[in-house]
PDB file of N, CA and C in Angstrom:
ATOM      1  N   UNK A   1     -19.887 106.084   2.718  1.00  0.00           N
ATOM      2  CA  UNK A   1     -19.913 106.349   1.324  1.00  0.00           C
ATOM      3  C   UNK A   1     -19.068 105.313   0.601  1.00  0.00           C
ATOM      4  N   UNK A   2     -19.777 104.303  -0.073  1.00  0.00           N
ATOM      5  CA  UNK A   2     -18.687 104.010  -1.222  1.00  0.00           C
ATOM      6  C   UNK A   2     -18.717 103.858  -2.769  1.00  0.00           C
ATOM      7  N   UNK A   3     -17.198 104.196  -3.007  1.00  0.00           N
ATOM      8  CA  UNK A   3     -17.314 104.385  -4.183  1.00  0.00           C
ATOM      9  C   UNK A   3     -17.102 103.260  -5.142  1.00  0.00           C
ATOM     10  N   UNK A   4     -17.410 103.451  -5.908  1.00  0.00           N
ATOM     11  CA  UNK A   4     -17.465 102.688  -7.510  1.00  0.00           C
ATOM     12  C   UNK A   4     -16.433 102.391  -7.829  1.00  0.00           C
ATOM     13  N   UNK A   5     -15.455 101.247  -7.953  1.00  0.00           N
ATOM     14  CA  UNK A   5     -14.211 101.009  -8.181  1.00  0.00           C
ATOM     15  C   UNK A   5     -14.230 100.533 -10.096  1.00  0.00           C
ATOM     16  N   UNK A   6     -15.750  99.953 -10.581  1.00  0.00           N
ATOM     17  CA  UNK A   6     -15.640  99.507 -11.489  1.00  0.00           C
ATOM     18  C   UNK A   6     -15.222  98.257 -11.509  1.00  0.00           C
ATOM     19  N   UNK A   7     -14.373  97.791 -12.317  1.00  0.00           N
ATOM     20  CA  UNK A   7     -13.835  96.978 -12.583  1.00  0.00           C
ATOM     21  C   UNK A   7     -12.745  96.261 -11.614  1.00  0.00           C
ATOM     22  N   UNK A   8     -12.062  97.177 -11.271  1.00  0.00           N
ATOM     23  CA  UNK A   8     -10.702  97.204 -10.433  1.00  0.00           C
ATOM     24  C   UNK A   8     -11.449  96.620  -9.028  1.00  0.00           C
ATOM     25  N   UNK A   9     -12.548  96.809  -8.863  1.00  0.00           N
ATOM     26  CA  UNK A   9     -12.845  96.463  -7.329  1.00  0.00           C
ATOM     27  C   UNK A   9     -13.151  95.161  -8.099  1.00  0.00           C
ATOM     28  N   UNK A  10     -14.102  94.653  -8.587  1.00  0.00           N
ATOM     29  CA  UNK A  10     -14.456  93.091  -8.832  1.00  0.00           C
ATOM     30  C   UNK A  10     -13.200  92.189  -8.724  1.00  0.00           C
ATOM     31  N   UNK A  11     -12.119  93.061  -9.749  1.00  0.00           N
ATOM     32  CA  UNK A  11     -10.466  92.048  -9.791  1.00  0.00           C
ATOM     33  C   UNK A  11     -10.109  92.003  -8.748  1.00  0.00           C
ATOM     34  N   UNK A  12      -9.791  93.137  -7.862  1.00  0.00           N
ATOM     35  CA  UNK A  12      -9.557  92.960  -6.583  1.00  0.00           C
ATOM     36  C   UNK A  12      -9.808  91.727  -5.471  1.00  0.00           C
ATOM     37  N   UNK A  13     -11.298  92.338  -5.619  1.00  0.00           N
ATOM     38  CA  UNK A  13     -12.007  90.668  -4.896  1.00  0.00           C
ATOM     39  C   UNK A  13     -11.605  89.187  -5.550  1.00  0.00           C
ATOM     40  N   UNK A  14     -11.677  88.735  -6.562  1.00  0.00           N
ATOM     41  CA  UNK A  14     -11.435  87.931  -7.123  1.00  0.00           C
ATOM     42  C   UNK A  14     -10.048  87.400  -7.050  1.00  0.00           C
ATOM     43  N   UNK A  15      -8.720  88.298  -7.120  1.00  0.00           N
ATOM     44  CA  UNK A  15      -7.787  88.365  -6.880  1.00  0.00           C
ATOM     45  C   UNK A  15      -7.317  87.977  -5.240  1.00  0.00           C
ATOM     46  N   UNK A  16      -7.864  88.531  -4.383  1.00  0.00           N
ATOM     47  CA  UNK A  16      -7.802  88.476  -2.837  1.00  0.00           C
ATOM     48  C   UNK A  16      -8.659  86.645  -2.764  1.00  0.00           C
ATOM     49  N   UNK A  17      -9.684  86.480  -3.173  1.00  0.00           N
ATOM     50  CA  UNK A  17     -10.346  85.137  -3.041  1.00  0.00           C
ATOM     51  C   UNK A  17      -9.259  84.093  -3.930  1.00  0.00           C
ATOM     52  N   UNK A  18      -8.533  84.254  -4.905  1.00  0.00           N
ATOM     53  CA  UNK A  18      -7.564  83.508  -5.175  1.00  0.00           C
ATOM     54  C   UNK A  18      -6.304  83.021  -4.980  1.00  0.00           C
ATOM     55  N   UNK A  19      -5.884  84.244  -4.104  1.00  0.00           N
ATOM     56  CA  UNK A  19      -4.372  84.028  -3.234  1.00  0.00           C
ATOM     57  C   UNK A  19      -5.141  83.857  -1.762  1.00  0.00           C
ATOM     58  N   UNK A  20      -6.348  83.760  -1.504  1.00  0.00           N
ATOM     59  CA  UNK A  20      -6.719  82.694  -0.093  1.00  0.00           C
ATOM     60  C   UNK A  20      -7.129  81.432  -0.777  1.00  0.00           C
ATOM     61  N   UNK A  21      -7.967  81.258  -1.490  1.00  0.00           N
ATOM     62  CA  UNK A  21      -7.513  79.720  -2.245  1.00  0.00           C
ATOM     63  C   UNK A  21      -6.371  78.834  -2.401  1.00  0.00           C
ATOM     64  N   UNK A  22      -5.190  79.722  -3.198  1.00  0.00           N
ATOM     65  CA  UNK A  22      -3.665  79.043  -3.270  1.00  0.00           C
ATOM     66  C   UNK A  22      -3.256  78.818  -2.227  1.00  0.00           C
ATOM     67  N   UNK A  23      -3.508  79.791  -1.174  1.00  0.00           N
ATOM     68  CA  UNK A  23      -3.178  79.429   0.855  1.00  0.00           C
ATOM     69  C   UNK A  23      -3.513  78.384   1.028  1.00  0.00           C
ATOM     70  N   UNK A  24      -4.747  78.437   0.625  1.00  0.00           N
ATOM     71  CA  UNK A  24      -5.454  76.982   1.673  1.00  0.00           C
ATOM     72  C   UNK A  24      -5.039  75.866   1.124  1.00  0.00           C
ATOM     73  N   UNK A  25      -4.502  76.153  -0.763  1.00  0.00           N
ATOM     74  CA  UNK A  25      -4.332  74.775  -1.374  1.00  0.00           C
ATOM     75  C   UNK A  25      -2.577  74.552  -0.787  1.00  0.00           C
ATOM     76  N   UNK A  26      -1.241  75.571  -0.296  1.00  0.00           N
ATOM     77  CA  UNK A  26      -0.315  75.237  -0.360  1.00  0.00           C
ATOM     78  C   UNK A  26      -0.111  74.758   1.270  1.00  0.00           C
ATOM     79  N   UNK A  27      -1.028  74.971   1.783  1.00  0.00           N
ATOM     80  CA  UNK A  27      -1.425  74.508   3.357  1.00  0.00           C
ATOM     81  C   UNK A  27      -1.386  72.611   3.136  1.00  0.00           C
ATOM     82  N   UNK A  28      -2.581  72.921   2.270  1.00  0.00           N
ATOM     83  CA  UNK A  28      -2.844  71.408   2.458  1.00  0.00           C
ATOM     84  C   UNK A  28      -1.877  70.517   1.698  1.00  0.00           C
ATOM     85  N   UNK A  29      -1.171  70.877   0.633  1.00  0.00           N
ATOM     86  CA  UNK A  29      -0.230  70.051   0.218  1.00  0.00           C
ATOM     87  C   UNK A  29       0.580  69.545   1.231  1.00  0.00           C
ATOM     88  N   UNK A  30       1.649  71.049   1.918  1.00  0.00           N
ATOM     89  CA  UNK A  30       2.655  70.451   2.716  1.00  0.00           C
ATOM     90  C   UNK A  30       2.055  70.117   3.916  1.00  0.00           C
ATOM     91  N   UNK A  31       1.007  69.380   4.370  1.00  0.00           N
ATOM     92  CA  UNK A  31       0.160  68.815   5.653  1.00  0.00           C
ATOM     93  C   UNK A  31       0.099  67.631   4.530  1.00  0.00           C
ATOM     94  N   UNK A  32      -0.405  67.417   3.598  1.00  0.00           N
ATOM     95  CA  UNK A  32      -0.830  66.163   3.198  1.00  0.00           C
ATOM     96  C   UNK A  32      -0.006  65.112   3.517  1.00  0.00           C
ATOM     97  N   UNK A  33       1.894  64.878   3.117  1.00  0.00           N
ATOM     98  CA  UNK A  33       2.814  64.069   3.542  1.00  0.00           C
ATOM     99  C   UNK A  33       2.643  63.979   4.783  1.00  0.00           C
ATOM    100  N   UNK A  34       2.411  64.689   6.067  1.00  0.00           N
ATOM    101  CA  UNK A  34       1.564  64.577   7.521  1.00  0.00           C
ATOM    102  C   UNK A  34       0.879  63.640   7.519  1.00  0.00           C
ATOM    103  N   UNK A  35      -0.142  64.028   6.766  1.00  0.00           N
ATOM    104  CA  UNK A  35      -1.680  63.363   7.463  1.00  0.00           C
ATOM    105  C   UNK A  35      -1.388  61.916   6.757  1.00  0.00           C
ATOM    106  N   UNK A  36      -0.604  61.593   5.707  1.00  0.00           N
ATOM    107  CA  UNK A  36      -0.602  60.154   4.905  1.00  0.00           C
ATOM    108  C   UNK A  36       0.327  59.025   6.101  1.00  0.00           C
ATOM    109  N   UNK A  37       1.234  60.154   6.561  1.00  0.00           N
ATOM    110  CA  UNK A  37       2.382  59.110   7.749  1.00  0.00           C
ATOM    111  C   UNK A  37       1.409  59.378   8.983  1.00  0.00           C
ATOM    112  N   UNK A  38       0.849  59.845   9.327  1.00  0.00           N
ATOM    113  CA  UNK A  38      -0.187  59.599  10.942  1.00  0.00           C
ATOM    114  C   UNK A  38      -0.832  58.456  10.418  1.00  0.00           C
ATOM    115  N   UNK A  39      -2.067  58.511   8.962  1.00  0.00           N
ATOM    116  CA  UNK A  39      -2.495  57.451   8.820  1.00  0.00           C
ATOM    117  C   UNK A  39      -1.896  55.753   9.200  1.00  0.00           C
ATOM    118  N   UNK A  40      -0.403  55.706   8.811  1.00  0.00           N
ATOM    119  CA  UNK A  40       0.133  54.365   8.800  1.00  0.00           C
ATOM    120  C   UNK A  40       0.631  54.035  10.309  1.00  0.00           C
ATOM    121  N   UNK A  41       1.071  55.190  10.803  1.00  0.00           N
ATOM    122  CA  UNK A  41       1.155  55.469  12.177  1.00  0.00           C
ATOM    123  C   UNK A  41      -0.038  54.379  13.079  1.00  0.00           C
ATOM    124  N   UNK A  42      -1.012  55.518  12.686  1.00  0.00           N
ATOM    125  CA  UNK A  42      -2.490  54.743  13.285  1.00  0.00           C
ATOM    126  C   UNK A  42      -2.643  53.564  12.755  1.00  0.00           C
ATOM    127  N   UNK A  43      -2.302  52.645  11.858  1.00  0.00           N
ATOM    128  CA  UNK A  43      -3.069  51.460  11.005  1.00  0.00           C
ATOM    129  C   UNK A  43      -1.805  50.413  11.700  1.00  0.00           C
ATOM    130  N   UNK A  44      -0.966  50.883  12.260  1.00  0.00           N
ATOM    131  CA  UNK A  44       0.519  50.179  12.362  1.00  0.00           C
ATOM    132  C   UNK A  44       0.558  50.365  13.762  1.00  0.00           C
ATOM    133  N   UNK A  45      -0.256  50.883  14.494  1.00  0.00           N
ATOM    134  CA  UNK A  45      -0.504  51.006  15.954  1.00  0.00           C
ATOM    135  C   UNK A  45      -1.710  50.162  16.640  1.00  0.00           C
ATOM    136  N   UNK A  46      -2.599  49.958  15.309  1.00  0.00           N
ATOM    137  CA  UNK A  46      -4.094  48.975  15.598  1.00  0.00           C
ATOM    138  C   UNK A  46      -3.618  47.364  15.441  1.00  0.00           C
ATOM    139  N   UNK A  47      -2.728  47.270  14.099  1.00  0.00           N
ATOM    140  CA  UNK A  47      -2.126  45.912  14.419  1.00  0.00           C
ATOM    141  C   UNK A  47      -1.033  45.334  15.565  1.00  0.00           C
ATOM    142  N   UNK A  48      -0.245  46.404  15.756  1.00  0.00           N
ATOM    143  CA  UNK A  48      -0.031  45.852  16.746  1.00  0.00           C
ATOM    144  C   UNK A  48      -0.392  45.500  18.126  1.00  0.00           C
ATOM    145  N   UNK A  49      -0.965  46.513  18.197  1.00  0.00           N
ATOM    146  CA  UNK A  49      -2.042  46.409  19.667  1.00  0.00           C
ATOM    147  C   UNK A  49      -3.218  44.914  19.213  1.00  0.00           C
ATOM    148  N   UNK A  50      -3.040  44.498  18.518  1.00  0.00           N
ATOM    149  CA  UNK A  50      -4.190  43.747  17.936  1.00  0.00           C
ATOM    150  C   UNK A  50      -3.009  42.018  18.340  1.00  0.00           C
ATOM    151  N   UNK A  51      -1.835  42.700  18.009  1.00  0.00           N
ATOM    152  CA  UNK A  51      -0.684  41.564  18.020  1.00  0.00           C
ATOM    153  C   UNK A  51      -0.467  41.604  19.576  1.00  0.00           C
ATOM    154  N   UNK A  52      -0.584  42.779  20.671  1.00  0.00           N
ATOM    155  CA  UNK A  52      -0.078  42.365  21.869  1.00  0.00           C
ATOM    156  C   UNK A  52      -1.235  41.749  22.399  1.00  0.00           C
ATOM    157  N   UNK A  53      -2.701  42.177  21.744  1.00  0.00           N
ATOM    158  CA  UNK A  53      -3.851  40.856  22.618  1.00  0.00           C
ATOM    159  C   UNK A  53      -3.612  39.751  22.618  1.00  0.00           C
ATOM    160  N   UNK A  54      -3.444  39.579  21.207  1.00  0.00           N
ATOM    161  CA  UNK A  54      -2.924  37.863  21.122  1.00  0.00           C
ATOM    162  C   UNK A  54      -1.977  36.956  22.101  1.00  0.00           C
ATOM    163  N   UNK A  55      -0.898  37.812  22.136  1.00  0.00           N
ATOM    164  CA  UNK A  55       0.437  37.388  22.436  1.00  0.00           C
ATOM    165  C   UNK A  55       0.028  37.149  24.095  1.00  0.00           C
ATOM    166  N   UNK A  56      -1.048  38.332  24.690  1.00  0.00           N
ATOM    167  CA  UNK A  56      -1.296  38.390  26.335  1.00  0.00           C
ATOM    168  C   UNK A  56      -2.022  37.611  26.415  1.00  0.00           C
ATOM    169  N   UNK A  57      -3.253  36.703  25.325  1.00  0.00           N
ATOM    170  CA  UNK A  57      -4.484  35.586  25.374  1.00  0.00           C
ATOM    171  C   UNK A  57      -3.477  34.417  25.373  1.00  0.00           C
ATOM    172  N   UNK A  58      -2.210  34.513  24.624  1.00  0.00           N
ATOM    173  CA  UNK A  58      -1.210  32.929  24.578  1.00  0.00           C
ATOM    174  C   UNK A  58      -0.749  33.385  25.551  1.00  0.00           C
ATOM    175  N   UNK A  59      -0.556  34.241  26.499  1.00  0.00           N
ATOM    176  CA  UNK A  59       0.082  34.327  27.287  1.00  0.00           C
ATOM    177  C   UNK A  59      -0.560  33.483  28.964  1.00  0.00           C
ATOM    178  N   UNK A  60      -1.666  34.134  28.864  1.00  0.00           N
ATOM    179  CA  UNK A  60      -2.369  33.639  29.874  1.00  0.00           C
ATOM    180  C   UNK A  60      -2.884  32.311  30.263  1.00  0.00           C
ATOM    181  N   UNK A  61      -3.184  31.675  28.554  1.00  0.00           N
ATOM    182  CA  UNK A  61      -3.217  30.448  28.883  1.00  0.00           C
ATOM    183  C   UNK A  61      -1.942  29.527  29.153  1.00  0.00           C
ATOM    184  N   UNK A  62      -0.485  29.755  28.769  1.00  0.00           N
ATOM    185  CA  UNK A  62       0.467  29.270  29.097  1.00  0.00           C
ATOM    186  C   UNK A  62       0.490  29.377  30.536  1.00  0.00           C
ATOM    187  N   UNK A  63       0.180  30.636  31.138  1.00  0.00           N
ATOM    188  CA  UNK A  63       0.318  30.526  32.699  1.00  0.00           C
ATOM    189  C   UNK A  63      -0.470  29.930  33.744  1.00  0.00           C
ATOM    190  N   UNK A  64      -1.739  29.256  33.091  1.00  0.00           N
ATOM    191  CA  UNK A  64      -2.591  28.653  33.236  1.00  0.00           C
ATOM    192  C   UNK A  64      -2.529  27.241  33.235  1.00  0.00           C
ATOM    193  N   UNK A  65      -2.089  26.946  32.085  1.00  0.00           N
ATOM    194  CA  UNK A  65      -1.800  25.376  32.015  1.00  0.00           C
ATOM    195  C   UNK A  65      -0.484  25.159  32.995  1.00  0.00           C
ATOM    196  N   UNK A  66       0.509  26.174  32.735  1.00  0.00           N
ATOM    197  CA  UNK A  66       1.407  25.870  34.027  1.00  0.00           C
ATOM    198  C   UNK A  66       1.590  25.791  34.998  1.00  0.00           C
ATOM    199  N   UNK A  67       0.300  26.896  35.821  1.00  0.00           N
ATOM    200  CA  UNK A  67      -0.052  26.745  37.188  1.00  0.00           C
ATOM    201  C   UNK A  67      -0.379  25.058  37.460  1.00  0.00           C
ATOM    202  N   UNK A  68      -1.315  25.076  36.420  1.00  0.00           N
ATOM    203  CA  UNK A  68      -1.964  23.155  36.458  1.00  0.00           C
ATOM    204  C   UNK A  68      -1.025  22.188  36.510  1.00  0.00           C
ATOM    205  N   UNK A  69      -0.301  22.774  36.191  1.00  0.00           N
ATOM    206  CA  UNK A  69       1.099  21.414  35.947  1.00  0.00           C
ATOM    207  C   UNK A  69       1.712  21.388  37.220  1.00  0.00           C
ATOM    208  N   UNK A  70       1.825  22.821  37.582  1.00  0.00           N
ATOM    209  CA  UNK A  70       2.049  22.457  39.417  1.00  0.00           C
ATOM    210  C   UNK A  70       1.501  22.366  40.734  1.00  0.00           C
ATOM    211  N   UNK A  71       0.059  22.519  40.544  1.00  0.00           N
ATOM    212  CA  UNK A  71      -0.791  22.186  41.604  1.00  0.00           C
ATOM    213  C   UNK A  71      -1.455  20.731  41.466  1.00  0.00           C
ATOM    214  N   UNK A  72      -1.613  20.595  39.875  1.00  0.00           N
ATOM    215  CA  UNK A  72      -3.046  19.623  39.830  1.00  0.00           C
ATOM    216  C   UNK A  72      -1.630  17.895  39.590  1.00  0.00           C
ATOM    217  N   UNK A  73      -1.694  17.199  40.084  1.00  0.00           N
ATOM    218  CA  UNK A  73      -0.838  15.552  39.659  1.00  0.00           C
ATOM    219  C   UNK A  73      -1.956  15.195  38.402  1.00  0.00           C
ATOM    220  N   UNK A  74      -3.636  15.511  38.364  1.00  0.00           N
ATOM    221  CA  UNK A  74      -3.602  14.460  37.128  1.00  0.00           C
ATOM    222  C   UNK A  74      -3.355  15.171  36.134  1.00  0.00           C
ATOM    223  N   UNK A  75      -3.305  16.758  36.466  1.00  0.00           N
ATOM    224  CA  UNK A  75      -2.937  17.438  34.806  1.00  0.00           C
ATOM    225  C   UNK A  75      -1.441  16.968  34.621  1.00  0.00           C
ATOM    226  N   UNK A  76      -0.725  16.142  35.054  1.00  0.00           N
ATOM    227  CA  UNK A  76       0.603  16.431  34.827  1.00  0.00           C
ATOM    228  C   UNK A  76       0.445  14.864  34.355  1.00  0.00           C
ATOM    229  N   UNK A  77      -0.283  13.970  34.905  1.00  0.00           N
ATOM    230  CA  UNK A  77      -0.556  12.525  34.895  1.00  0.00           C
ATOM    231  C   UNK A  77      -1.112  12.401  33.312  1.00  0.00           C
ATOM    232  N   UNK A  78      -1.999  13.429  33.091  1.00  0.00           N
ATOM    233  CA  UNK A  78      -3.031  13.255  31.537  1.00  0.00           C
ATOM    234  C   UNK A  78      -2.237  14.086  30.230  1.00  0.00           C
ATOM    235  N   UNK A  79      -0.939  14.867  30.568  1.00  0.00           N
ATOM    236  CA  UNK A  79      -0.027  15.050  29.604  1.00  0.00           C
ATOM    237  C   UNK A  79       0.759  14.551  29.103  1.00  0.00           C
ATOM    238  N   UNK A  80       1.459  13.702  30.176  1.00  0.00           N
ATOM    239  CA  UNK A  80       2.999  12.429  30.192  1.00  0.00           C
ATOM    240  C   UNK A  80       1.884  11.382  29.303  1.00  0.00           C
ATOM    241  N   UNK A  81       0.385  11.083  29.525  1.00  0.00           N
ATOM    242  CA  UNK A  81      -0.384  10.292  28.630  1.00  0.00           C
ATOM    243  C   UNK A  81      -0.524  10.527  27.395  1.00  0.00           C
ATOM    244  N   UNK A  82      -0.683  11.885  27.158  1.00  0.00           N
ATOM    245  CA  UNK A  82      -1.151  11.871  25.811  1.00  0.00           C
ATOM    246  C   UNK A  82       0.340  12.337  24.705  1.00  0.00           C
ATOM    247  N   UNK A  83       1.429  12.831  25.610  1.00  0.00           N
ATOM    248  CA  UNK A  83       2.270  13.408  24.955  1.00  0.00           C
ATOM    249  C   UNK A  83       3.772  12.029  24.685  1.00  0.00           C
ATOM    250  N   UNK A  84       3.555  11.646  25.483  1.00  0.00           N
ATOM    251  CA  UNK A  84       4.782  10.672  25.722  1.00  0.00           C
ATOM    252  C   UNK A  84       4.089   8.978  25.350  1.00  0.00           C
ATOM    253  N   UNK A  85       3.010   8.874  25.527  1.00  0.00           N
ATOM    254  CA  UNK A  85       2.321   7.465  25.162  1.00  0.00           C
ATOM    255  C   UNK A  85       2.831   6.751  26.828  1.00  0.00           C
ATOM    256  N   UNK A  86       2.877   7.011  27.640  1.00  0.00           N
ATOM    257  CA  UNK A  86       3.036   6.360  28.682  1.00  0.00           C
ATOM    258  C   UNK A  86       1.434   5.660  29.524  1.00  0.00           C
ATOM    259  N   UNK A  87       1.749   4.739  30.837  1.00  0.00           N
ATOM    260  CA  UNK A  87       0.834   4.265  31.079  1.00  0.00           C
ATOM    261  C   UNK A  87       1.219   3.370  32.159  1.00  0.00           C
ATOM    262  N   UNK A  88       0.058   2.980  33.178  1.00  0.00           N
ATOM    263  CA  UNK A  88       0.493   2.927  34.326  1.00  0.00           C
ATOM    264  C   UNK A  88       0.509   1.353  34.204  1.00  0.00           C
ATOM    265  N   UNK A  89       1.754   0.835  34.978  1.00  0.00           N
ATOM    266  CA  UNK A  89       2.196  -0.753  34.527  1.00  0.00           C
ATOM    267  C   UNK A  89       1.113  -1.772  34.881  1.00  0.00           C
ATOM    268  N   UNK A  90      -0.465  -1.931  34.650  1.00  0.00           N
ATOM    269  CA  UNK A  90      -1.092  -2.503  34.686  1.00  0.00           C
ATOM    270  C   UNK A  90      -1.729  -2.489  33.217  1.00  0.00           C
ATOM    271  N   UNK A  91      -1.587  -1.243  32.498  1.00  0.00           N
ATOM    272  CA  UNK A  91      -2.307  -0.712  31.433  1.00  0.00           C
ATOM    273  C   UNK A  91      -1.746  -1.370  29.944  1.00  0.00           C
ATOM    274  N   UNK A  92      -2.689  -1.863  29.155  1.00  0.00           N
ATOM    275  CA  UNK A  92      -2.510  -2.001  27.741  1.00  0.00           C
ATOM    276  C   UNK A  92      -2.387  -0.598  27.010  1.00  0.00           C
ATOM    277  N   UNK A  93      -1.444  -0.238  26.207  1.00  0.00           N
ATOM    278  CA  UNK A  93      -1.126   1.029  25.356  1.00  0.00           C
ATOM    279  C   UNK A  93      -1.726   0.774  24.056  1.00  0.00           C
ATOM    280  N   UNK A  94      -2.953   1.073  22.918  1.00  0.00           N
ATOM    281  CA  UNK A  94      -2.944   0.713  22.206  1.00  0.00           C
ATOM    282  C   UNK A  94      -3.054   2.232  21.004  1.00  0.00           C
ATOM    283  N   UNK A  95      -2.051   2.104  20.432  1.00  0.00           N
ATOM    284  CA  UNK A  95      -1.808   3.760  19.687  1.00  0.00           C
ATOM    285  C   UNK A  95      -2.298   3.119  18.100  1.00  0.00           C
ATOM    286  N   UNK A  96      -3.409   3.905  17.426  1.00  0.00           N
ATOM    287  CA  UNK A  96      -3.546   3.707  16.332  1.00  0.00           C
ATOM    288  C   UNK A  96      -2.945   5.092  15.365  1.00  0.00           C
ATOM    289  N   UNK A  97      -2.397   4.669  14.202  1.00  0.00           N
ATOM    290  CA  UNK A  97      -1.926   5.528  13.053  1.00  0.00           C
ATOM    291  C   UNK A  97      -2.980   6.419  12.365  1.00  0.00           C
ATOM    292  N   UNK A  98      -3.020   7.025  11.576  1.00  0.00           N
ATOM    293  CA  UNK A  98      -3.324   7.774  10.472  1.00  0.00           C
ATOM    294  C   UNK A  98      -3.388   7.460   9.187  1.00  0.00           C
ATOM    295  N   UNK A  99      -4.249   6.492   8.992  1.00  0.00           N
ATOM    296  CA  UNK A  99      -4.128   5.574   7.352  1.00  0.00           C
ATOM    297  C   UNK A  99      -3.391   6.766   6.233  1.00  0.00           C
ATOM    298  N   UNK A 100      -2.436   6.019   5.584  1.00  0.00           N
ATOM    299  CA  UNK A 100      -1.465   6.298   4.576  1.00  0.00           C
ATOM    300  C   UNK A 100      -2.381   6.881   3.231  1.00  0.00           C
ATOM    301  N   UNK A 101      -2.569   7.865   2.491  1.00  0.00           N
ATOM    302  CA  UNK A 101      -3.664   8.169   1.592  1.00  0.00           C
ATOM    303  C   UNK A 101      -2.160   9.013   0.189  1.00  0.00           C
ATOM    304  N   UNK A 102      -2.780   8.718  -0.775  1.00  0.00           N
ATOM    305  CA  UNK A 102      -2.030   9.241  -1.966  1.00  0.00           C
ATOM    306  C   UNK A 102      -2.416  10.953  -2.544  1.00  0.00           C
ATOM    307  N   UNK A 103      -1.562  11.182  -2.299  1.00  0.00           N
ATOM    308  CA  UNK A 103      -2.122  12.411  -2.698  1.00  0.00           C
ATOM    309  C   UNK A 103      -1.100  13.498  -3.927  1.00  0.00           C
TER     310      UNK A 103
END
């Protein structure tokens, strides 16, 4: 059996659907300062992980060229060449510049 509240039942409902509204809205406020610091969390966790690929791709090739420097004589022969201008005492050295431009 139910009865007829009138009026008082509609407010009721309306009343009950508005203090679960204000819930859900005072929920999400104090979560919102949450969810804004996870965001930077996450965006500040992708760059750096983005910064340790890098750092492990320079990494690998440093250990690479260095292995070469101690197994291989001409990698060590074709660096002292290009880095130092050296050359084996039969050899003409001829180093050209970078024409001078105004700028």
């Amino acid at each position: 059996m139910k009865v007829d509240l009138g009026i008082w039942g509609k407010l009721t409902r309306v009343v009950i659907f508005l203090l679960l509204i204000s819930g859900l809205l005072v929920v999400a406020v104090w979560y919102l300062p949450l969810i804004r610091q996870n965001e930077r969390y996450r965006k500040e966790l992708l760059r750096l992980e983005e910064e340790l690929r890098k750092e492990q791709d320079t990494s690998k090739q440093l250990r690479a060229s260095i292995e070469a420097l101690r197994r291989d004589p001409k990698a060590v022969e074709r660096l002292v060449r290009e880095r130092l201008g050296y050359g084996r005492p039969d050899e003409i050295i001829v180093r050209f510049e970078e024409p001078v431009t105004n700028r």
